[in-house]
Protein backbone atom coordinates (compact mmCIF):
# COMPACT_ATOMS: atom_id res chain seq x y z
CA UNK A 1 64.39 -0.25 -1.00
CA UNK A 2 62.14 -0.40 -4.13
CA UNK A 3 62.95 1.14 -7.39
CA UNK A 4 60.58 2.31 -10.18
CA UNK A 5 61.43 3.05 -13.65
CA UNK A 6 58.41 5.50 -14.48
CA UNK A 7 57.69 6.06 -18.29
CA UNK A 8 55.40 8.81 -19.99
CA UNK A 9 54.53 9.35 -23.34
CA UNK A 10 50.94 10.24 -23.17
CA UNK A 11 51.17 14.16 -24.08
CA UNK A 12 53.72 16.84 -25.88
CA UNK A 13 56.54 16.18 -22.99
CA UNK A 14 58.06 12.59 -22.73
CA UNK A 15 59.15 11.81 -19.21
CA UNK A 16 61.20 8.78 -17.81
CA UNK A 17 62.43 9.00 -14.08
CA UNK A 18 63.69 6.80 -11.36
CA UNK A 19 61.99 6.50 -7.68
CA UNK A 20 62.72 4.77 -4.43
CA UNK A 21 60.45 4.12 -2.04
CA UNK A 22 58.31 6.85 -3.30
CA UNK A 23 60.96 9.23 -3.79
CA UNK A 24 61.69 10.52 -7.01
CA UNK A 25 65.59 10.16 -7.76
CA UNK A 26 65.88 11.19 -11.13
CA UNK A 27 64.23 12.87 -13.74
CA UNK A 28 64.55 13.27 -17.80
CA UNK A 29 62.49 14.69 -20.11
CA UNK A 30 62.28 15.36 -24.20
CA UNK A 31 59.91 17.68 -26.06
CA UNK A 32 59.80 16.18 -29.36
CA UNK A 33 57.35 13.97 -29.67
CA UNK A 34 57.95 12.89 -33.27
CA UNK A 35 61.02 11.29 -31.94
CA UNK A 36 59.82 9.35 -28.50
CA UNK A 37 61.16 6.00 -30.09
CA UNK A 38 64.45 6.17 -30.83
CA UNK A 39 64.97 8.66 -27.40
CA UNK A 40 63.08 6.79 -24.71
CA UNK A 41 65.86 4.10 -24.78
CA UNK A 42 68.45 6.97 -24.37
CA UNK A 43 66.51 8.65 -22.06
CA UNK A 44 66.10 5.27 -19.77
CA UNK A 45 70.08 5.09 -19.98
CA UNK A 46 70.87 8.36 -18.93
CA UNK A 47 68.25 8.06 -15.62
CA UNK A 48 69.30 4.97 -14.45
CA UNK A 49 73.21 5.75 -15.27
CA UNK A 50 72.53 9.41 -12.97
CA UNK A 51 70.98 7.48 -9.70
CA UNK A 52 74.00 4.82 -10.57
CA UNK A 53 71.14 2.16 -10.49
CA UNK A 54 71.22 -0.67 -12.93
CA UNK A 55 68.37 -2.16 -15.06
CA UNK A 56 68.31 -5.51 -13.25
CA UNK A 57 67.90 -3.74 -10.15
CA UNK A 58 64.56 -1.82 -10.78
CA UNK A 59 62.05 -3.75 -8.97
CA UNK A 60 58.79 -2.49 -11.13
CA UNK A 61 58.01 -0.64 -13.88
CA UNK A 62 55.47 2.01 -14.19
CA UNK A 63 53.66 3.74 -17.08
CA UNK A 64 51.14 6.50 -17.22
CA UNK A 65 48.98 4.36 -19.91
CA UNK A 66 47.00 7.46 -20.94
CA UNK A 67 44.94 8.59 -22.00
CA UNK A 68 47.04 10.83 -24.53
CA UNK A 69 48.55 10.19 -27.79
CA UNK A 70 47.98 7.63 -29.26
CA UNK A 71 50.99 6.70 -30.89
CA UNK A 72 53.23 7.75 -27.77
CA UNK A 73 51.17 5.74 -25.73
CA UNK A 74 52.21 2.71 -27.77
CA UNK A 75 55.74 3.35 -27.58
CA UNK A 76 55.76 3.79 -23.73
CA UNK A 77 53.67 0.39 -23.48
CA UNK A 78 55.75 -1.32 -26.03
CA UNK A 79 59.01 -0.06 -24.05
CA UNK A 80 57.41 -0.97 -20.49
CA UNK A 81 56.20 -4.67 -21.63
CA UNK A 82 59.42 -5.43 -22.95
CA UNK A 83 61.41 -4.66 -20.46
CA UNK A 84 58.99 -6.45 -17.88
CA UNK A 85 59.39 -9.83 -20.03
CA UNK A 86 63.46 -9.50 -20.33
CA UNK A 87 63.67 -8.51 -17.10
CA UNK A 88 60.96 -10.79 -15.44
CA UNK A 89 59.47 -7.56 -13.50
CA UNK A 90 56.07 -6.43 -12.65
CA UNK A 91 54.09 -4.00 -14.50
CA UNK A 92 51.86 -0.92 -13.48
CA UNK A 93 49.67 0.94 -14.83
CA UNK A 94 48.46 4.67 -14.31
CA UNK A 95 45.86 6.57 -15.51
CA UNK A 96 46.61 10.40 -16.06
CA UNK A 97 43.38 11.53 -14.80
CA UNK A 98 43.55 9.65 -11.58
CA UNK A 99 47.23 10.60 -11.10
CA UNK A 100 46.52 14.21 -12.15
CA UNK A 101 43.53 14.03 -9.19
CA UNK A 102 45.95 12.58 -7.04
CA UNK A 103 48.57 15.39 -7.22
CA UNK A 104 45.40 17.71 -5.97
CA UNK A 105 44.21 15.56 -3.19
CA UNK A 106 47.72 15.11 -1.66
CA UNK A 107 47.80 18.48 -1.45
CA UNK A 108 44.66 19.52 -0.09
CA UNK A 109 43.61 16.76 1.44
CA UNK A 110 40.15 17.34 2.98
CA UNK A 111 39.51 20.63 2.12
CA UNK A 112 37.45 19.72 -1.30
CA UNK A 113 34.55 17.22 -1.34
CA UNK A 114 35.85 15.84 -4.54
CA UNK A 115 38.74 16.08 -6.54
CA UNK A 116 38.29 16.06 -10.48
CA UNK A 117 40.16 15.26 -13.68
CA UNK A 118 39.32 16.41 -16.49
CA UNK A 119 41.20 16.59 -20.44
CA UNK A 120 40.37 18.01 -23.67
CA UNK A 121 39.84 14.92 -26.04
CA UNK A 122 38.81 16.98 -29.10
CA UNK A 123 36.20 19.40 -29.81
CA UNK A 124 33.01 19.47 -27.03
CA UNK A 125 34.88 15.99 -26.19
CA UNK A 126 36.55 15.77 -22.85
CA UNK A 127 38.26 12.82 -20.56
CA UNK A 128 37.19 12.79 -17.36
CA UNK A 129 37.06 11.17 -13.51
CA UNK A 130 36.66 12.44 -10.15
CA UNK A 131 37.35 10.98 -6.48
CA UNK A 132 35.74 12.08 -3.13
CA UNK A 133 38.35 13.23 0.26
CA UNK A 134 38.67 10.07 1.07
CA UNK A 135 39.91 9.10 -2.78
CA UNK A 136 37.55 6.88 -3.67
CA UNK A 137 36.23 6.92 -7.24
CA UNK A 138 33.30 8.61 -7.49
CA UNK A 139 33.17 8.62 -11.60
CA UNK A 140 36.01 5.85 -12.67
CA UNK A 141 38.20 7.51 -16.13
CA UNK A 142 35.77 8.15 -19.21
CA UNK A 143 35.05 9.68 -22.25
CA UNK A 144 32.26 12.18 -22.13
CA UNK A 145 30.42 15.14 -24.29
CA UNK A 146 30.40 18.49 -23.46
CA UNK A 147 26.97 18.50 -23.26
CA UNK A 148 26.64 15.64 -20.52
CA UNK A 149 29.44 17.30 -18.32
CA UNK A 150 26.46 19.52 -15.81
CA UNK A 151 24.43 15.91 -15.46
CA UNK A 152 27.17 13.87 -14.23
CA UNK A 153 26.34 13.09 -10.25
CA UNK A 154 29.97 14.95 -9.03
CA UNK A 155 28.91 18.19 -8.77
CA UNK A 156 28.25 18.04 -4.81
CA UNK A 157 30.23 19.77 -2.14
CA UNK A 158 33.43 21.84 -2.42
CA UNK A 159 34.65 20.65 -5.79
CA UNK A 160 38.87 21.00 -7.61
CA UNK A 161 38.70 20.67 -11.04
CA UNK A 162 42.27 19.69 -12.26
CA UNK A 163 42.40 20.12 -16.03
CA UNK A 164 43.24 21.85 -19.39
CA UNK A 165 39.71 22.99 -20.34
CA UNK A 166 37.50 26.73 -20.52
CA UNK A 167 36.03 27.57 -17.68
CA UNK A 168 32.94 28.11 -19.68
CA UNK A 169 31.65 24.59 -19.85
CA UNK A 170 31.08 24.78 -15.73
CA UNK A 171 28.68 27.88 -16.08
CA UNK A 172 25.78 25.67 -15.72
CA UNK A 173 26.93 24.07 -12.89
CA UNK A 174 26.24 25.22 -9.24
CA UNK A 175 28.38 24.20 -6.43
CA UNK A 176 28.96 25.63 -2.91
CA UNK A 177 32.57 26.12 -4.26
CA UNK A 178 34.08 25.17 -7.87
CA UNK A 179 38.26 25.92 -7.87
CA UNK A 180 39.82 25.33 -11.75
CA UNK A 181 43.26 24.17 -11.51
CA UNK A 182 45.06 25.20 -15.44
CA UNK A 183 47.27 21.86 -15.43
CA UNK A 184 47.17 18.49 -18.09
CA UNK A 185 50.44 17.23 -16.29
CA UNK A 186 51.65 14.87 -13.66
CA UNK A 187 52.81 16.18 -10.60
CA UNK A 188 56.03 13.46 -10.71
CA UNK A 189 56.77 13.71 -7.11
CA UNK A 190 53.17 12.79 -5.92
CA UNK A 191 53.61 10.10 -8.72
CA UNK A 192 55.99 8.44 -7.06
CA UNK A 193 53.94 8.11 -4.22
CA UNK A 194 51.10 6.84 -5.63
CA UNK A 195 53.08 4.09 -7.63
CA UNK A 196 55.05 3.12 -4.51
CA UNK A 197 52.09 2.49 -2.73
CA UNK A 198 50.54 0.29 -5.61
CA UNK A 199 53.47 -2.02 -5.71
CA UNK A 200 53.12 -2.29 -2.01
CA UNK A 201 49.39 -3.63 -2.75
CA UNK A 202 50.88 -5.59 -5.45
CA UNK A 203 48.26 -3.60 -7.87
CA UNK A 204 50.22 -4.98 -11.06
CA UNK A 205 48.76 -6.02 -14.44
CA UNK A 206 49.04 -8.93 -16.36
CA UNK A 207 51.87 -8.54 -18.99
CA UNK A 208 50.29 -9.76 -21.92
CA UNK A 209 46.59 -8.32 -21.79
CA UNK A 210 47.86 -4.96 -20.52
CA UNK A 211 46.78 -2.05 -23.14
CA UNK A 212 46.48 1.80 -22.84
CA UNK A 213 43.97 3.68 -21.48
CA UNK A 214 42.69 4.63 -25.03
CA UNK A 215 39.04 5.38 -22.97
CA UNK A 216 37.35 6.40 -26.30
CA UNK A 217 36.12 3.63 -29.26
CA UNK A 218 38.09 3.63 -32.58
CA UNK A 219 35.75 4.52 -35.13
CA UNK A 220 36.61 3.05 -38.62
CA UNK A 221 35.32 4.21 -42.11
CA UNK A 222 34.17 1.27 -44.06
CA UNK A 223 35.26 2.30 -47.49
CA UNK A 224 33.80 -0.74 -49.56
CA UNK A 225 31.66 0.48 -52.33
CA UNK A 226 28.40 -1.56 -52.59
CA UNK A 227 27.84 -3.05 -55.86
């Protein structure tokens, strides 16, 4: 049996749960973001001490690496890595959109075309991906303007959208059939799944290159006066 210690810090909830074999065991959650660091250790404690499985027995560990917050993205990747190196266990990585996407497919299987992500990054900014019945990508996780959203080659077929955005910004777009799904969360139980199957594939990262799923360019001010 394989156990997964899944961490996720990318939005307003902060989740850490235990799986086996694609089973989620046990779940634990915390709302207050401003305080992810000092409770994600807690939080890892209480899971593993409620499925009665120890640290040194989890045989991955998995993080939803955005994208999201930026600063709770660095604690869960901070967490994950060290844990990994102490512990000499593999890391994986997840990217909300696809897992988001994935919670839709497994549930509908064939009965959309494609299956699409899609998060508010900031004003007429959005994150987005989509995959076709069969889940392959058909547009891999990136950031995108509102006004490029109707020219993107996905909008074929019977078409989920999975997402936290206005319905507005698809009036442009015609489709045989367009469903909106009002969700920016993880289904955790179809999580489990996915991540299960990864380490089966051995679809790890390397340790010390692995970074969040930031998906947008940091833009710096250059606030040198010229003389």
């Amino acid at each position: 049996m394989a156990f997964i210690l899944h961490i996720d810090t990318s939005g307003d909830v902060g989740t850490v749960a235990v799986a086996a074999d694609g089973k989620m065991l046990h779940t634990r959650q915390n709302a207050d973001t401003r305080n992810q660091a000092a409770s994600i250790n807690v939080m890892i404690d209480e899971v593993l001490n409620n499925t009665g499985i120890r640290l040194r027995d989890i045989d991955a560990i998995c993080v939803c690496a955005g994208p999201g917050s930026y600063t709770g993205l660095r604690i869960g990747m901070a967490t994950a890595k060290a844990l990994c190196y102490v512990l000499d266990k593999p890391l994986l990585l997840d990217n909300k959109l696809t897992l988001m996407a994935f919670g839709q497919y497994h549930k509908h299987l064939s009965e959309y075309d494609l299956y699409v992500s899609i998060l508010k990054a900031r004003d007429k900014e959005y994150f987005i991906c989509s995959h076709n019945d069969k889940f392959d990508a058909v547009i891999t996780p990136r950031h995108i303007f509102e006004a490029d959203i109707a020219s993107l080659d996905t909008w074929k077929g019977r078409i989920l959208v999975a997402g936290n955005v206005e319905e507005k910004i698809f009036n442009s777009i015609e489709v045989n059939r367009l469903e909106i799904m009002n969700i920016n969360s993880i289904d955790l139980a179809t999580w489990a799944l996915y991540a299960a199957d990864a380490l089966k594939c051995n679809r790890t990262v390397n340790l010390s290159t692995a970074e969040p799923f930031y998906l947008k360019q940091v833009f710096t001010h250059n606030t040198n006066k010229i003389s």
